[in-house]
Protein backbone atom coordinates (compact mmCIF):
# COMPACT_ATOMS: atom_id res chain seq x y z
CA UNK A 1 36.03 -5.67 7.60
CA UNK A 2 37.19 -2.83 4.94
CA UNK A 3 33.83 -2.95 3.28
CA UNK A 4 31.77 -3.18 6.80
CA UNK A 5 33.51 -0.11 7.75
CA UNK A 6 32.85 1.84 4.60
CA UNK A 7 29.36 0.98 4.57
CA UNK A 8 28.96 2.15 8.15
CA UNK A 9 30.81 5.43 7.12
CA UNK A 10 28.28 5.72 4.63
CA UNK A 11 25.63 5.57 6.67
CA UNK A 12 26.57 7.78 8.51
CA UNK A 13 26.99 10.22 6.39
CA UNK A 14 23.80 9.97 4.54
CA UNK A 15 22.14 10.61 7.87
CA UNK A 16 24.75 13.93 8.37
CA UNK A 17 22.81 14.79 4.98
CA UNK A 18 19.22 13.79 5.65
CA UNK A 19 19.33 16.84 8.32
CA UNK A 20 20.19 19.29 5.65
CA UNK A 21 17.99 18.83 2.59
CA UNK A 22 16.95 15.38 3.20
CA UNK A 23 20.59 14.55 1.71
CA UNK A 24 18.97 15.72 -2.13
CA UNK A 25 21.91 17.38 -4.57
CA UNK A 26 19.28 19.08 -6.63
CA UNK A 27 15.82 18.13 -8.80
CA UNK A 28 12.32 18.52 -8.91
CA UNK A 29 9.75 16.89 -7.34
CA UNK A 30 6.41 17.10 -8.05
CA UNK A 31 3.69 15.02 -6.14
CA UNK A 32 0.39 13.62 -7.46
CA UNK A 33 -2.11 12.49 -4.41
CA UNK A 34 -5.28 11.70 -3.35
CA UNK A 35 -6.71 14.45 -0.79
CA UNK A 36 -7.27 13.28 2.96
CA UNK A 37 -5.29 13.94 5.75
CA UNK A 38 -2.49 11.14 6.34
CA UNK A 39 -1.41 11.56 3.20
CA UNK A 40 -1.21 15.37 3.92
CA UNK A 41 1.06 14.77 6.71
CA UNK A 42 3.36 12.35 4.34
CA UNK A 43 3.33 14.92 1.33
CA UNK A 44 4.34 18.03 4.19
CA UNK A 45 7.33 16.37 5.30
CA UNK A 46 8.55 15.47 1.75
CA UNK A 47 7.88 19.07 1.15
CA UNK A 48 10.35 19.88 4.01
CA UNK A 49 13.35 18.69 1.46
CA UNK A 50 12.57 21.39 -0.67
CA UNK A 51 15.56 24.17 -0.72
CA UNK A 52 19.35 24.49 -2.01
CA UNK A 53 18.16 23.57 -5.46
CA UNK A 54 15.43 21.38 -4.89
CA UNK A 55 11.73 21.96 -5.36
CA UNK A 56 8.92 20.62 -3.79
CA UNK A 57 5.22 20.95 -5.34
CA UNK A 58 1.78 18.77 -5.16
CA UNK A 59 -1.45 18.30 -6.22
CA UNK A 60 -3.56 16.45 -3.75
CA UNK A 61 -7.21 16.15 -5.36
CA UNK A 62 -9.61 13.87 -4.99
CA UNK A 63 -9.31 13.67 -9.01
CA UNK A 64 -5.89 12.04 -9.26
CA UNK A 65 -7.21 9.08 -10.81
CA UNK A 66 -8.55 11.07 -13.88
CA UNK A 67 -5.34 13.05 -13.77
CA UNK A 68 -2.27 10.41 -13.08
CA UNK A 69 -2.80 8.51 -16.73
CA UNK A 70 -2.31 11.52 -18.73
CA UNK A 71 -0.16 14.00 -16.79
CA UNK A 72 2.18 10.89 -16.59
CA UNK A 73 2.28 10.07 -20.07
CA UNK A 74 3.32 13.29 -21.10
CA UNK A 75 7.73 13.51 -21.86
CA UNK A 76 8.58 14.80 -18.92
CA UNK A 77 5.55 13.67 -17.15
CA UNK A 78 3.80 16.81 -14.98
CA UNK A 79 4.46 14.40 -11.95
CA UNK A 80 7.32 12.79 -10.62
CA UNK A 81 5.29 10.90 -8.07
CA UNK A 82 2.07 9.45 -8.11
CA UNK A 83 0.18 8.29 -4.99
CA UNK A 84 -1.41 5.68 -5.38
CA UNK A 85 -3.63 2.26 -3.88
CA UNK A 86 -4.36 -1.14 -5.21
CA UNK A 87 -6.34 -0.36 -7.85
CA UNK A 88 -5.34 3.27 -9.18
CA UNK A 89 -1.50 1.83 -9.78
CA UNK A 90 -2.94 -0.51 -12.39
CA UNK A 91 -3.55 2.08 -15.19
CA UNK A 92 0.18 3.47 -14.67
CA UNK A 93 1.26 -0.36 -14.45
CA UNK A 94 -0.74 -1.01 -17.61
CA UNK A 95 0.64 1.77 -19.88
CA UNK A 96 4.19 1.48 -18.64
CA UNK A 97 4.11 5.07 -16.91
CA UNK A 98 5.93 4.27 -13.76
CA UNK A 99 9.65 2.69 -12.91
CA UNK A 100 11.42 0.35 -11.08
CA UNK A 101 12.51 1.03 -7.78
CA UNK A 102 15.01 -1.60 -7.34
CA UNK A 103 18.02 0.65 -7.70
CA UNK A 104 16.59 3.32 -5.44
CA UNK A 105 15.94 1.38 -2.72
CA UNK A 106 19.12 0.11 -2.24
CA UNK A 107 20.42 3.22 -2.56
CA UNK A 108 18.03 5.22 -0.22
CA UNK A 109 15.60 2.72 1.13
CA UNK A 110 17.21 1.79 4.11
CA UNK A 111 14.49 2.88 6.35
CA UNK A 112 11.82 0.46 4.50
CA UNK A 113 10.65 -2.81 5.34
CA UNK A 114 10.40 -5.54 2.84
CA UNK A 115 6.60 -5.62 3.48
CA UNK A 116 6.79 -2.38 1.96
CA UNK A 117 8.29 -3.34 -1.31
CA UNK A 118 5.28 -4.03 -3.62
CA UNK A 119 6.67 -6.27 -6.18
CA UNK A 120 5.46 -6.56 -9.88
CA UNK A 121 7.40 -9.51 -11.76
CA UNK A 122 9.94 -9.46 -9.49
CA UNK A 123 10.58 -5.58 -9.50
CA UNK A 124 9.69 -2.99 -6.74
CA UNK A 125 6.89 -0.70 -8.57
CA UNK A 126 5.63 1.27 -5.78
CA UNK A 127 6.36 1.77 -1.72
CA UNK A 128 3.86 1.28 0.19
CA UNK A 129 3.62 3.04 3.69
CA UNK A 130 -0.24 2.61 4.97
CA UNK A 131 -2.72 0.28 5.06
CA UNK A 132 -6.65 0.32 4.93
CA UNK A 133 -9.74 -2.01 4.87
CA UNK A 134 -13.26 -1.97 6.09
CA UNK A 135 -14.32 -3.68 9.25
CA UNK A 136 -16.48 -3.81 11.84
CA UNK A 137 -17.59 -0.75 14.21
CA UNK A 138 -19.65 -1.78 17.02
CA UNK A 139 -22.03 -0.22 19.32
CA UNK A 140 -20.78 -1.97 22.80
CA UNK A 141 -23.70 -0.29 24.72
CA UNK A 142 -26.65 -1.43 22.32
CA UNK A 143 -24.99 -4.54 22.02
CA UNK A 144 -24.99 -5.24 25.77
CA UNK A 145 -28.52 -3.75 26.18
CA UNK A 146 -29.34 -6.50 23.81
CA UNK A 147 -27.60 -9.09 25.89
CA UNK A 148 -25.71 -10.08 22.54
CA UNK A 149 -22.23 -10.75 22.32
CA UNK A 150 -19.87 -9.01 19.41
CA UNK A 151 -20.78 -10.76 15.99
CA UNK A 152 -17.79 -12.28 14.28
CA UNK A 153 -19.83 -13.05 11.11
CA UNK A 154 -21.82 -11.35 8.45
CA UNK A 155 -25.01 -14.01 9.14
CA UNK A 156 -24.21 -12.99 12.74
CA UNK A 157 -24.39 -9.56 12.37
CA UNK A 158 -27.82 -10.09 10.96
CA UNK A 159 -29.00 -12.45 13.37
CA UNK A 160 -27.75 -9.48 15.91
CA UNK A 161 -29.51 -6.56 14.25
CA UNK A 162 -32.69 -8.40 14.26
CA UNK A 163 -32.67 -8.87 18.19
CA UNK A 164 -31.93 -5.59 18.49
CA UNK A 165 -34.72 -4.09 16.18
CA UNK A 166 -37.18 -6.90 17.86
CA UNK A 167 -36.45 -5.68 21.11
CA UNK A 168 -37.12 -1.96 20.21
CA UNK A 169 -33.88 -0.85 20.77
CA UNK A 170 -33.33 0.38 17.20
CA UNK A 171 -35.59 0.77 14.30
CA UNK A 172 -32.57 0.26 11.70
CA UNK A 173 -29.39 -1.09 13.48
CA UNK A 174 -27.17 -1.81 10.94
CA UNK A 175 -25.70 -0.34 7.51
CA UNK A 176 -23.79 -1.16 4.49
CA UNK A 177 -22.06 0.75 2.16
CA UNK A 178 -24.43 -0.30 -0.66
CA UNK A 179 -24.90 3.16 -2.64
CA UNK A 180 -24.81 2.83 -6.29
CA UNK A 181 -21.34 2.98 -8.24
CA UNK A 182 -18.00 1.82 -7.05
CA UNK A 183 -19.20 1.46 -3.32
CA UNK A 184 -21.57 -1.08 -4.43
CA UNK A 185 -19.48 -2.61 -6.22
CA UNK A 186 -16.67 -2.50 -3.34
CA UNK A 187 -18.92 -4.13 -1.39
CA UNK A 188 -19.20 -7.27 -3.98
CA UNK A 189 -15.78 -7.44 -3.91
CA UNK A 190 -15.99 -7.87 -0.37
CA UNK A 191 -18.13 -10.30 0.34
CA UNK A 192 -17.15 -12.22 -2.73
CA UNK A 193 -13.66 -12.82 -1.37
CA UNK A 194 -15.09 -13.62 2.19
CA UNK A 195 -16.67 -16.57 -0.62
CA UNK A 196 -13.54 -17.32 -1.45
CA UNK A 197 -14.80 -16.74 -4.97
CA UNK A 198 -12.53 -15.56 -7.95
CA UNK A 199 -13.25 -12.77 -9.70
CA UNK A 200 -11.52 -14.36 -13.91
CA UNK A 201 -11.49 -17.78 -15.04
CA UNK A 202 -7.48 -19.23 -14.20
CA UNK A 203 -4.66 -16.96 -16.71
CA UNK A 204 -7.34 -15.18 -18.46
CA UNK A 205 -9.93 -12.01 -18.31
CA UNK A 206 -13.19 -14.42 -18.62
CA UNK A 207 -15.36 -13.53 -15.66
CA UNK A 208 -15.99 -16.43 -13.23
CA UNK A 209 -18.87 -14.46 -11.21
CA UNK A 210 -22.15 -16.03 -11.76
CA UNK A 211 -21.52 -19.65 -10.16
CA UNK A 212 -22.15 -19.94 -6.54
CA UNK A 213 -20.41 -17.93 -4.80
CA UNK A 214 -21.56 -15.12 -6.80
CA UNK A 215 -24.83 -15.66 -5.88
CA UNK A 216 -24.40 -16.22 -2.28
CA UNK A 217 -22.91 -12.72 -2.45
CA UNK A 218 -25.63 -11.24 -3.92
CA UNK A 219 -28.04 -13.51 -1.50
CA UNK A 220 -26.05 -12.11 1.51
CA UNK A 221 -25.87 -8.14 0.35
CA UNK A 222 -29.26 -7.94 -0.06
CA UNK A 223 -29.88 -8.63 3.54
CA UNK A 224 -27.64 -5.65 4.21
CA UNK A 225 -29.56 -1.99 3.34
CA UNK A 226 -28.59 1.47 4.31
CA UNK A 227 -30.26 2.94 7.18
CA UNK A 228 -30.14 6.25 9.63
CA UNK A 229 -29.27 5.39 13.62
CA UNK A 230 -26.57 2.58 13.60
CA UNK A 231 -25.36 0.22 16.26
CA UNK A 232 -23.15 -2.01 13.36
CA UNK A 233 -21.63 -0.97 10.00
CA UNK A 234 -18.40 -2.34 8.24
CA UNK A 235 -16.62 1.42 7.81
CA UNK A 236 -13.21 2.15 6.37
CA UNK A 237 -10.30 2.29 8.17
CA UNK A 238 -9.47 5.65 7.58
CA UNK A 239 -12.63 6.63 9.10
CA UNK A 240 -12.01 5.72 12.85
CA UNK A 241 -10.93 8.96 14.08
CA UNK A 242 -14.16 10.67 12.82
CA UNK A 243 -16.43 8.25 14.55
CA UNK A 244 -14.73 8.04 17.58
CA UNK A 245 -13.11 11.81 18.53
CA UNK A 246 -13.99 12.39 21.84
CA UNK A 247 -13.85 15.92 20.78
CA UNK A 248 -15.90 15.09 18.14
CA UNK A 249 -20.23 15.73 18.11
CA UNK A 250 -21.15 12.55 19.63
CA UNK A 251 -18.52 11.67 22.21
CA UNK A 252 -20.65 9.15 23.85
CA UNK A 253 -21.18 7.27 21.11
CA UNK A 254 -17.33 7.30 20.34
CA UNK A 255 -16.79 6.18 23.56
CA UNK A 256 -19.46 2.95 23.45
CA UNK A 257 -17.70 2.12 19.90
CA UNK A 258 -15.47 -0.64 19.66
CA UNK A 259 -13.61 -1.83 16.74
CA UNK A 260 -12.74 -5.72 15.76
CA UNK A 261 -11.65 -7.21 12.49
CA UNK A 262 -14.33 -7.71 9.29
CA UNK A 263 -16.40 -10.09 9.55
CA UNK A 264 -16.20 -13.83 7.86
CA UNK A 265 -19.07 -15.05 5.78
CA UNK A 266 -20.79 -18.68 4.52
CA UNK A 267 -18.58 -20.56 7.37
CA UNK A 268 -15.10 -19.70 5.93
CA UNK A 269 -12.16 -18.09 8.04
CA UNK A 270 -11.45 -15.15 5.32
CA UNK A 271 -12.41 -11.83 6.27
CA UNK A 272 -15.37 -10.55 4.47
CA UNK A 273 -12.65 -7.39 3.31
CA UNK A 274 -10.39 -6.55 1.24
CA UNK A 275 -6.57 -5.45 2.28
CA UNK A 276 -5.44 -2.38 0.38
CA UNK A 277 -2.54 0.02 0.55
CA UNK A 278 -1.41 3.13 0.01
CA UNK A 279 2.14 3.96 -1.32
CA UNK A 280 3.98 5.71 -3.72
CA UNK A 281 5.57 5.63 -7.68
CA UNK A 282 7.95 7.29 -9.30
CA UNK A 283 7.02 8.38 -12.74
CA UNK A 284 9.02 6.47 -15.90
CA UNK A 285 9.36 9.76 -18.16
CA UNK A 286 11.29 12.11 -15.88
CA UNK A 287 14.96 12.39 -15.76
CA UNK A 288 16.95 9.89 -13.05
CA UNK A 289 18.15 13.16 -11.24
CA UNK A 290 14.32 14.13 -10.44
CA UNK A 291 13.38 10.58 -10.02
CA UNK A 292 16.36 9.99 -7.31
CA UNK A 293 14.75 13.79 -5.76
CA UNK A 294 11.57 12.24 -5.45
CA UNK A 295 12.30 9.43 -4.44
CA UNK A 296 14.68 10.56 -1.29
CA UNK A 297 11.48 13.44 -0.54
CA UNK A 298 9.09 10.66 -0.49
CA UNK A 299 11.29 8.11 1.55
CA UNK A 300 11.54 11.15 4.17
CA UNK A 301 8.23 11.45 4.17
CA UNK A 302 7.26 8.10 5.37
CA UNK A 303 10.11 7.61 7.93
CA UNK A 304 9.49 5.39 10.84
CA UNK A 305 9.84 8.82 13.15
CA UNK A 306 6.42 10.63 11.28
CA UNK A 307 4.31 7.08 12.07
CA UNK A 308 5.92 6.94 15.90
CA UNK A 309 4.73 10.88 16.32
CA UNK A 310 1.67 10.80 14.30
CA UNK A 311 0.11 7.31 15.31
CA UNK A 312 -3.03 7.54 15.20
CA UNK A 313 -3.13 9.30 11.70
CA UNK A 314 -3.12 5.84 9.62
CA UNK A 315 -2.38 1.98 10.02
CA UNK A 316 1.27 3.26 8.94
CA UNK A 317 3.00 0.11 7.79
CA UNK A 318 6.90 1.56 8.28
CA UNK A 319 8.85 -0.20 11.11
CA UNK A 320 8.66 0.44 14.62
CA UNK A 321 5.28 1.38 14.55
CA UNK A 322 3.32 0.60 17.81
CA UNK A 323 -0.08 0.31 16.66
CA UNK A 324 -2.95 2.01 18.43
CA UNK A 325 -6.67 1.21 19.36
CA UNK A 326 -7.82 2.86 16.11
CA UNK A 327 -5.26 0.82 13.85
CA UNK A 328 -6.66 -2.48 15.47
CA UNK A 329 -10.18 -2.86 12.93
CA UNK A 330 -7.49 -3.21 9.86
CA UNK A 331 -4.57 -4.85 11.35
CA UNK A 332 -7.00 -8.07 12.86
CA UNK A 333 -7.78 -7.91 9.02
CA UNK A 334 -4.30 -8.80 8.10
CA UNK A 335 -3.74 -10.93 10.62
CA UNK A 336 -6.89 -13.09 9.95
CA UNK A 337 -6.10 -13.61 6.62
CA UNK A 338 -8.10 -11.26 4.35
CA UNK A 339 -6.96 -10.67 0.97
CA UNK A 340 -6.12 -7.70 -1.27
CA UNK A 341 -7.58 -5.75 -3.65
CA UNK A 342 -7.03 -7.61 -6.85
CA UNK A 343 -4.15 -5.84 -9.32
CA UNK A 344 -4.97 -7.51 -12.49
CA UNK A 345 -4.93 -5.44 -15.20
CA UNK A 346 -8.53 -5.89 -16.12
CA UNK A 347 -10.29 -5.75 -12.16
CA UNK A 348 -11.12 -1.87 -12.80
CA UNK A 349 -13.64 -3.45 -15.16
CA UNK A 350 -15.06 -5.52 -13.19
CA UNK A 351 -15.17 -3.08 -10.70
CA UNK A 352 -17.20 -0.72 -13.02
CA UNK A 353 -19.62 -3.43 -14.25
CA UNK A 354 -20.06 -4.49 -10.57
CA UNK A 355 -20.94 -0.84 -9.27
CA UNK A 356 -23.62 -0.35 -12.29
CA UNK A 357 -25.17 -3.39 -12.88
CA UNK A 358 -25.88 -4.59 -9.48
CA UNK A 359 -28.31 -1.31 -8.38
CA UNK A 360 -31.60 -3.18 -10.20
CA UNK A 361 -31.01 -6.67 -8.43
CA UNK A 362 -30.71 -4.25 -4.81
CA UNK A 363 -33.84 -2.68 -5.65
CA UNK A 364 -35.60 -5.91 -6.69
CA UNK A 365 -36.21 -5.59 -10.40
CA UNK A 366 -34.26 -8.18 -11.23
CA UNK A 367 -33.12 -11.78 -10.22
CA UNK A 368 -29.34 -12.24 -9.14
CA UNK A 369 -29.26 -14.83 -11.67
CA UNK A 370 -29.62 -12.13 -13.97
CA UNK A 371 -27.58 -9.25 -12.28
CA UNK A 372 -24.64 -11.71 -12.41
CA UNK A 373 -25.25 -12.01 -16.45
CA UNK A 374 -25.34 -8.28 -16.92
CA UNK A 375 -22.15 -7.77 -15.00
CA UNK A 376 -20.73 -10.74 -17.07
CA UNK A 377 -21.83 -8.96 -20.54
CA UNK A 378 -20.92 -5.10 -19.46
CA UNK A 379 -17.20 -6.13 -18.20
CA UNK A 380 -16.92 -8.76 -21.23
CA UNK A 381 -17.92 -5.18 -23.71
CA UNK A 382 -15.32 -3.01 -22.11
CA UNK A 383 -13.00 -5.86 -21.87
CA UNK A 384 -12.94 -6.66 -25.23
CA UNK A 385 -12.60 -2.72 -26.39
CA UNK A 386 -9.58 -2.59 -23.94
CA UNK A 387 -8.24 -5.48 -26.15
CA UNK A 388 -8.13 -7.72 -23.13
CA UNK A 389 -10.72 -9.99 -24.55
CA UNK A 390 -11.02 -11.04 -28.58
């Protein structure tokens, strides 16, 4: 009962803190982030702790992935915290940049879920706080002046925006995110794990792209192309509340959009999308009194009361969130199964191969056959001069 009691007391007065200072005793904390506007929101109410000793600062660019390698390597690092997803904590993981939060959770991470916790070996690297993913926006109005009920699948989805072009409705009805570079390459990704295909041989970095599945990718992402007026495109996440303000330039069409999970593909029940997050590190080469500063800061920032006030910002993943309309498109993606990003130290490659050797197979100069064999030979080059590969 002794201990019960003191923990309670302790409690208690951590909150008594939180309202002055966020409960910090002094440090620095200096924030690395990408540049849209939930994370905005997250990094101004860390920035809130700042005072009585404790400063707040941040850099939110859209360059942070160029930046977070070096400015973290540096002793002290020019960050204490780096925001990052899926794929951009890799390079920190990689060069041993960033440190276990273990200690500091238990310490301050009362407020965090375990779903939060994203474990590497065992050990709490980063805290996640929202979640993202492409799937489906719908036209509801062009769909029912089609008399076509909402596709579920990517063969679907063509099969719809066929009737629809046939019956004049639209000249180009659908769209994919099939631009040249990492989009392209996203969109592999995609569909490939709607395949249930893996992306490296079992325990190694040999690419396993070019069977099957690989080429019913490629087969299927052809028959998607880029076009102008839309009635069905698998869109981020993040990008709900631009398609459908009703404040926005095209309220009606906000209004006749509706939002469902990604689709599945080639008669499996996986989403045709990958699951990523966003979250936060702490940087390894900073001293523990900053680290525990950032750490609190960032922990205040993504407390369950800014997703409860601000829900519509993100797919927040702290507790107690009551998810809205707008959140729906990612969370059926969770809840259907789909699977995340791939962290393995060498998927930036492949990513990178992906994204530039795929643009001559889209534009029909070259078999997939043969696409698949030039992503194969550009990620085994950089793979072996990252030493991943002999």
């Amino acid at each position: 009962m002794k201990v019960l009691t003191t923990t309670a007391l302790g409690l208690v007065l951590a909150a008594g803190m939180a309202q002055a200072g966020c409960g910090i005793e002094g440090g620095s904390v200096r924030i690395l982030a990408n540049d849209f506007d939930a994370l905005g929101l997250v990094i101004s109410e860390a920035e809130a702790c700042a005072g009585d000793g404790v400063t707040v600062e941040k850099n939110m660019t859209t360059e942070h992935k160029a930046l977070q390698v070096p400015a973290l390597t540096v002793d002290p690092a020019q960050y204490t915290v780096a925001v990052v997803a899926n794929n951009s904590i890799v390079p920190l993981l990689n060069d041993d940049l960033v440190r276990p939060l273990d200690d500091l959770v238990e310490k301050y991470g009362q407020s965090l879920q375990p779903s939060q916790l994203i474990k590497i070996d065992g050990q709490t690297m980063a805290i996640a706080f929202m979640g993202n993913g492409q799937h489906l926006f719908l036209r509801e109005d062009v769909l029912e002046e089609a008399g076509l009920e909402q596709p579920t699948t990517l063969e679907g989805i063509l099969e719809a925006a066929q009737v629809i072009r046939d019956k004049g409705i639209m000249e180009y009805p659908l769209a994919g995110a099939n631009q040249a570079g990492w989009y392209l390459g996203n969109e592999f990704v995609n569909t490939y794990l709607g395949y249930g295909g893996s992306f490296f041989e079992p325990g190694s970095a040999e690419p396993a792209i070019s069977g099957e599945a690989g080429l019913k990718t490629l087969a299927m992402m052809k028959a998607m192309y880029l076009a102008g007026d839309i009635a069905i495109i698998n869109q981020w996440g993040s990008m709900v509340n631009g398609h459908v303000d009703p404040d926005g330039p095209a309220p009606q069409i906000g209004e006749a959009t509706v939002l469902a999970a990604a689709p599945t593909v080639g008669g499996g029940d996986t989403p045709a999308a990958a699951l990523w997050w966003d979250g936060f590190t702490i940087a390894k080469n900073i001293s523990d009194e900053d680290a525990e500063a950032s750490f609190i800061a960032m922990v205040h920032g993504i407390r369950p009361e800014v997703a409860q006030q601000n829900p519509s910002a993100a797919t927040w993943l702290m507790k107690d969130f009551t998810a809205p309309d707008t959140a729906k498109g990612v969370l059926g993606n969770a809840k259907a199964g789909a699977k995340p990003y791939p962290m393995s130290p060498y998927m930036g490659l492949m990513h990178t191969a992906l994204g530039a050797e795929l643009a001559d197979f889209m534009q029909g100069k070259e078999s997939a056959e043969q696409a698949l064999a030039d992503v194969s030979a550009a990620y085994r080059t950089a793979a072996q001069e990252a030493g991943f590969l002999n």
